[in-house]
C-alpha atoms as a PDB file:
ATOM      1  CA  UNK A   1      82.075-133.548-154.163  1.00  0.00           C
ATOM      2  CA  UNK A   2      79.274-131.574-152.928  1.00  0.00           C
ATOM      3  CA  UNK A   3      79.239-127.692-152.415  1.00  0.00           C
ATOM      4  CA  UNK A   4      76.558-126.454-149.642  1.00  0.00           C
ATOM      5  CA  UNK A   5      74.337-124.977-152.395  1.00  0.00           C
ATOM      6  CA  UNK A   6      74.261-128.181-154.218  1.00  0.00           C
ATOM      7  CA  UNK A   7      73.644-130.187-151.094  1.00  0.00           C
ATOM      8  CA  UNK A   8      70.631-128.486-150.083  1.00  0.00           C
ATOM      9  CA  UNK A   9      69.249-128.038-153.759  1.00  0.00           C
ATOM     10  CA  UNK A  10      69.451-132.236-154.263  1.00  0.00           C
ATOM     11  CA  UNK A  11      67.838-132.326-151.050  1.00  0.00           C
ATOM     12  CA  UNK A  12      64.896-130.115-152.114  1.00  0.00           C
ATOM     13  CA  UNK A  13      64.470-132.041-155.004  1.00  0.00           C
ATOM     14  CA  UNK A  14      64.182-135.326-153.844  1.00  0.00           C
ATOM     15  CA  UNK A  15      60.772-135.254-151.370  1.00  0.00           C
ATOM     16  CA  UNK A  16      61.534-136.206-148.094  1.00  0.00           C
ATOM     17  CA  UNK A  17      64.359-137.815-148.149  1.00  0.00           C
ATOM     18  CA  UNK A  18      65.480-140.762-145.497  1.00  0.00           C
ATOM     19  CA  UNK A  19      67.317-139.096-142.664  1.00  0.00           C
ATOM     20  CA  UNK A  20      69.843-141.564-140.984  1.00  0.00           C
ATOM     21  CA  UNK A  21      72.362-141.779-138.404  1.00  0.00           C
ATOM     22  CA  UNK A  22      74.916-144.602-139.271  1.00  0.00           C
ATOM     23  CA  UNK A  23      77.972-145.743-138.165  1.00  0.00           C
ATOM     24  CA  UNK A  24      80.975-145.661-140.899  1.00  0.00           C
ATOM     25  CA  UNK A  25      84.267-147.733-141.527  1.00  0.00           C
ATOM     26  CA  UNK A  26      87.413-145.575-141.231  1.00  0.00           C
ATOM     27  CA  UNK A  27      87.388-146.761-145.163  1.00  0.00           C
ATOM     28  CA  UNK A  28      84.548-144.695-145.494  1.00  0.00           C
ATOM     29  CA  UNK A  29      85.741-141.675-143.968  1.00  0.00           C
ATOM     30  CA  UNK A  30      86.196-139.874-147.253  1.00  0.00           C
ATOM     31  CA  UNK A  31      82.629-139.431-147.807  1.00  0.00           C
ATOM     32  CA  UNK A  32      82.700-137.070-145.235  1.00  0.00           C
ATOM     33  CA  UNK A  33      85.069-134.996-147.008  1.00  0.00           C
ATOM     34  CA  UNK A  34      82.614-132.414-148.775  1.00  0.00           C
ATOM     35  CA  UNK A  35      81.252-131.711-145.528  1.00  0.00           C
ATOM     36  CA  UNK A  36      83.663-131.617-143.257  1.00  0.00           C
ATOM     37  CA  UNK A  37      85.096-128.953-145.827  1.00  0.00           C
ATOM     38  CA  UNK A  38      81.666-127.124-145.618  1.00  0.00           C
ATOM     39  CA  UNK A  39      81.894-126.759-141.866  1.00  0.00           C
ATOM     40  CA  UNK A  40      85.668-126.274-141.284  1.00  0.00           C
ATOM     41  CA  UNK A  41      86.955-125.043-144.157  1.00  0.00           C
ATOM     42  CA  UNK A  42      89.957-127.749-144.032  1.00  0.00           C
ATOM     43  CA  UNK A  43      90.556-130.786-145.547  1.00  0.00           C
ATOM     44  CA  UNK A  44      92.088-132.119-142.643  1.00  0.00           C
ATOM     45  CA  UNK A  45      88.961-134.485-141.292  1.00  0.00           C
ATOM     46  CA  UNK A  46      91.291-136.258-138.313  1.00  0.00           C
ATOM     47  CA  UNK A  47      95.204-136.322-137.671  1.00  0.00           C
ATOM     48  CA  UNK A  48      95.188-140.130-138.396  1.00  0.00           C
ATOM     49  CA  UNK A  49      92.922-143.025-138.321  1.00  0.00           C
ATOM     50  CA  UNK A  50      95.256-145.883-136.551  1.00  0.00           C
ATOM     51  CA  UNK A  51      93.852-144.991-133.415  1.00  0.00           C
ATOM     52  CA  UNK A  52      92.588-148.903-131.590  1.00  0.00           C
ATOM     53  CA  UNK A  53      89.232-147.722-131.152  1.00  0.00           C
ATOM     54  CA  UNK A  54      87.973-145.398-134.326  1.00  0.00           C
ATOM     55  CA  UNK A  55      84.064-144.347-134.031  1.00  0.00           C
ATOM     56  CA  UNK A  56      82.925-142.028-137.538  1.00  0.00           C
ATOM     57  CA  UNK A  57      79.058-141.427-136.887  1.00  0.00           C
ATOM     58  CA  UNK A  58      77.419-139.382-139.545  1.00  0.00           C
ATOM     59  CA  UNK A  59      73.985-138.577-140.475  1.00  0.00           C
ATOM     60  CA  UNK A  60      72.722-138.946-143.880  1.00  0.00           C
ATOM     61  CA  UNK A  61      69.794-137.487-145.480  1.00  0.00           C
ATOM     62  CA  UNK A  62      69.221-139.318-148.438  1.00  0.00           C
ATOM     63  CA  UNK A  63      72.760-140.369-149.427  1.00  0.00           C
ATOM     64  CA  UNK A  64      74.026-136.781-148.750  1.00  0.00           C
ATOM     65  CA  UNK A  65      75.613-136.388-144.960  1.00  0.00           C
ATOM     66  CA  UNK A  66      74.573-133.497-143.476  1.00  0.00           C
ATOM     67  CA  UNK A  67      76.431-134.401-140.260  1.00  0.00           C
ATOM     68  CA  UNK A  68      79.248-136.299-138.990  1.00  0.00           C
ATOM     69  CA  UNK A  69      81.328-136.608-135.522  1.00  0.00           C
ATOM     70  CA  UNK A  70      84.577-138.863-134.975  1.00  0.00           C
ATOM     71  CA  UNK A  71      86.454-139.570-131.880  1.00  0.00           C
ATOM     72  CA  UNK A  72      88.791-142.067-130.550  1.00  0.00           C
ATOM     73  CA  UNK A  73      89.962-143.803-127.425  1.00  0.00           C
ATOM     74  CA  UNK A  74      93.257-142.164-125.937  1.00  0.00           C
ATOM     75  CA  UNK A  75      94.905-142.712-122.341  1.00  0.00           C
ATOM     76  CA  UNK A  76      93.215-145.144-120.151  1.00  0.00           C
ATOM     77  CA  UNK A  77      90.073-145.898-120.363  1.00  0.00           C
ATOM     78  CA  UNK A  78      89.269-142.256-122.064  1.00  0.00           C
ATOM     79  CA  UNK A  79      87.165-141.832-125.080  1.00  0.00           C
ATOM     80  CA  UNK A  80      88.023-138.506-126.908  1.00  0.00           C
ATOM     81  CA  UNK A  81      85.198-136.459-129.605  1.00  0.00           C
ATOM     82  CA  UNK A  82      87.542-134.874-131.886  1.00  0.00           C
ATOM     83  CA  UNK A  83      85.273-133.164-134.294  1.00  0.00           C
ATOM     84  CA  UNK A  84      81.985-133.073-135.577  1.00  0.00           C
ATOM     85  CA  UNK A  85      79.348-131.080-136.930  1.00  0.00           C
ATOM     86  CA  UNK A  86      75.688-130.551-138.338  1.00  0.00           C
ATOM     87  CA  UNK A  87      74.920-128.085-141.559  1.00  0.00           C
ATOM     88  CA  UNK A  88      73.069-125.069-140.424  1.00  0.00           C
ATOM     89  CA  UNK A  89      70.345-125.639-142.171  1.00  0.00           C
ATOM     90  CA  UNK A  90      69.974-129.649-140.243  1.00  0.00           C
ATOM     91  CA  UNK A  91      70.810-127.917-136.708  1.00  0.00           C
ATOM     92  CA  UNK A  92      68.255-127.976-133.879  1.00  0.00           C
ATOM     93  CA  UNK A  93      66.821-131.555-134.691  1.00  0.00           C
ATOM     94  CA  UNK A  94      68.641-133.066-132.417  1.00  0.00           C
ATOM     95  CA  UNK A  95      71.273-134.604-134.668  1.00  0.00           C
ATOM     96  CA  UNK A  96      74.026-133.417-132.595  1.00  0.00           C
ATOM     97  CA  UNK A  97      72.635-135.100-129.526  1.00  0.00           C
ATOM     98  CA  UNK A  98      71.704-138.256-130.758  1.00  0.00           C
ATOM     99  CA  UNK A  99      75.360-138.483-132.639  1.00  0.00           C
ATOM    100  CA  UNK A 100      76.913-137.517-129.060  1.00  0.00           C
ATOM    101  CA  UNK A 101      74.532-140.142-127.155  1.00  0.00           C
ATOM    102  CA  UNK A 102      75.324-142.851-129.692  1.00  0.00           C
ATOM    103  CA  UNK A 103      79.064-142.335-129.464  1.00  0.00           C
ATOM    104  CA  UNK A 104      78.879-142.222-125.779  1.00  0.00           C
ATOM    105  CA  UNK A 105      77.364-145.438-125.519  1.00  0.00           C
ATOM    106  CA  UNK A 106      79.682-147.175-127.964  1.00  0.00           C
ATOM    107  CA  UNK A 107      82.454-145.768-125.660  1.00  0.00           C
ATOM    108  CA  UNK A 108      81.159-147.235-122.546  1.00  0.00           C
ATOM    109  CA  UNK A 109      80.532-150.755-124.474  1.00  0.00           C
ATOM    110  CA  UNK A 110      83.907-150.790-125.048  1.00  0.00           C
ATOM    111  CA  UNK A 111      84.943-149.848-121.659  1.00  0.00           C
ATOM    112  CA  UNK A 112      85.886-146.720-121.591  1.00  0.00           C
ATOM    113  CA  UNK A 113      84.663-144.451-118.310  1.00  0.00           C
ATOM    114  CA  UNK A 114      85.213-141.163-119.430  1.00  0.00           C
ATOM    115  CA  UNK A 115      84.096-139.040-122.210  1.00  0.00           C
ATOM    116  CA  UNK A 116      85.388-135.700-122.965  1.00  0.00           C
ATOM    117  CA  UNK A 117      85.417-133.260-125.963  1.00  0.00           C
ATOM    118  CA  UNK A 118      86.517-129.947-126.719  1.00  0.00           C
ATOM    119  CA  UNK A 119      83.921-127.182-128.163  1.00  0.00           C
ATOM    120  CA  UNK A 120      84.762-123.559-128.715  1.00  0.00           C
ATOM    121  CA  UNK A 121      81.635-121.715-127.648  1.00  0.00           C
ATOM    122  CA  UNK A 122      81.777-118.144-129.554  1.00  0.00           C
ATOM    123  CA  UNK A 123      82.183-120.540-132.958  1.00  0.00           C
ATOM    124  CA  UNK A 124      79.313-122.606-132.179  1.00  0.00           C
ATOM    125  CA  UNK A 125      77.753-122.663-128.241  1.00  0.00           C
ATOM    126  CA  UNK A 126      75.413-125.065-128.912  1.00  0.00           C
ATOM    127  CA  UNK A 127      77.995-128.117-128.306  1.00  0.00           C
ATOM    128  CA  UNK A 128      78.636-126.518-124.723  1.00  0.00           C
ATOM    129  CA  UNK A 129      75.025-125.788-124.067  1.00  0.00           C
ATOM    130  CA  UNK A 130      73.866-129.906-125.321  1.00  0.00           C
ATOM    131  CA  UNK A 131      77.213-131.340-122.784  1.00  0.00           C
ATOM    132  CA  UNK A 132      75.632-129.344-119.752  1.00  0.00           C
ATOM    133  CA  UNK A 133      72.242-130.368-120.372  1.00  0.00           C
ATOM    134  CA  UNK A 134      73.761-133.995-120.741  1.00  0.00           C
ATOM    135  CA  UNK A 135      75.817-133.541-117.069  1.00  0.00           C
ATOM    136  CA  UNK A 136      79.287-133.001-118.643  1.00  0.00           C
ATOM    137  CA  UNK A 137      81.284-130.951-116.672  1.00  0.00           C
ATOM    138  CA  UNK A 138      83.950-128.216-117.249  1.00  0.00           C
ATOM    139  CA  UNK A 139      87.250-129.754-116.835  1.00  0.00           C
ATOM    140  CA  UNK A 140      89.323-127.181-118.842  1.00  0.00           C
ATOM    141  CA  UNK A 141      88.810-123.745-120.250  1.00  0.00           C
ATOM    142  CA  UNK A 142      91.579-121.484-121.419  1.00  0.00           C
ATOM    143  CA  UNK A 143      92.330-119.452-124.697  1.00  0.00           C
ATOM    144  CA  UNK A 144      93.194-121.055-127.666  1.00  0.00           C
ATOM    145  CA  UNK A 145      95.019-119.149-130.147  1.00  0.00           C
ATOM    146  CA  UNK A 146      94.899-121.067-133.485  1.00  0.00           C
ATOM    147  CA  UNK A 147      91.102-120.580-132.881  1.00  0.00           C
ATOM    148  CA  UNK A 148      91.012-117.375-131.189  1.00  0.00           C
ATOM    149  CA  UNK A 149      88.238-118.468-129.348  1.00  0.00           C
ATOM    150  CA  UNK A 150      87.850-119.963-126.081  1.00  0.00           C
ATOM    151  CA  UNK A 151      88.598-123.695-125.380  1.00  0.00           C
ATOM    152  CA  UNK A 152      86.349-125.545-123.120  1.00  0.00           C
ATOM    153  CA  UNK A 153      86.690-129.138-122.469  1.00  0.00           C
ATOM    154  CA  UNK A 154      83.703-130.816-121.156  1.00  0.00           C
ATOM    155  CA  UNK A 155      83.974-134.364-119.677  1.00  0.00           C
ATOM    156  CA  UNK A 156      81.840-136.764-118.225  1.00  0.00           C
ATOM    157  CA  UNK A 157      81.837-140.426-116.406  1.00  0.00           C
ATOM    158  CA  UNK A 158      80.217-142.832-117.831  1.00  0.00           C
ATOM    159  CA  UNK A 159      78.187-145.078-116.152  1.00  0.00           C
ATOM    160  CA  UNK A 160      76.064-147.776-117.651  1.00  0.00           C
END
């Protein structure tokens, strides 16, 4: 298991490493663990992985991910982002966008016509900032205490 300081010291060693976005078996999910830890401070990744339709996206740099997001179809025809995140230090690369256009287009190959997420702008306003700019639209917002933050839930149609 990796701590942040040793992820971004490996990285700095190696020169350049390969950055990659890949898709990963729900076998797979525990190498995600580290860094879902670094960016949540749980251990809890997902509340279960049965779900019919399971997407895990993460990008690697190197063999180190630096970023990860997993969602899940739920109701009809609804594709749901539960989590995901970048490290701090890999933000504003566009990882985050090309993680959320990725998993939107697997959603819509499978048949899904709606994609929604939540994001919890005073933690991190950069998810609600990339759904706007993608033409996601405010479907909820209220306050969520567990988080005392704000909840927003942006959703969109998909149509391809």
């Amino acid at each position: 298991m990796y701590s942040k300081q040793s992820i971004l010291s490996k990285l700095r060693d190696e020169s350049a490493p390969e950055v990659k976005l890949i898709e990963l078996p729900k076998e797979q999910l525990h190498k995600l663990d580290a860094l879902n830890f670094e960016l949540f401070r749980e251990r809890r990744i997902i509340n279960r992985t049965s779900h019919s339709f399971l997407v895990v996206l993460a990008v690697f740099a190197g063999d180190i991910p630096v970023g990860f997001k997993i969602g899940y179809g739920r109701k009809e025809r609804e594709f749901y982002s539960a989590k995901g995140g970048v490290l701090p230090d890999f933000r504003r690369r566009g990882f985050a966008e090309s993680m959320l256009i990725r998993m939107m287009d697997l959603a819509a190959d499978a048949g899904y016509n709606t994609f929604t997420y939540d994001t919890f702008p005073n933690m991190n306003r950069g998810m609600l900032i990339l759904g706007l700019n993608h033409g996601f639209e405010v479907s909820y917002a209220g306050y969520n205490t567990r988080y005392s933050d704000y909840q927003i839930t942006l959703t969109k149609k998909l149509v391809y």
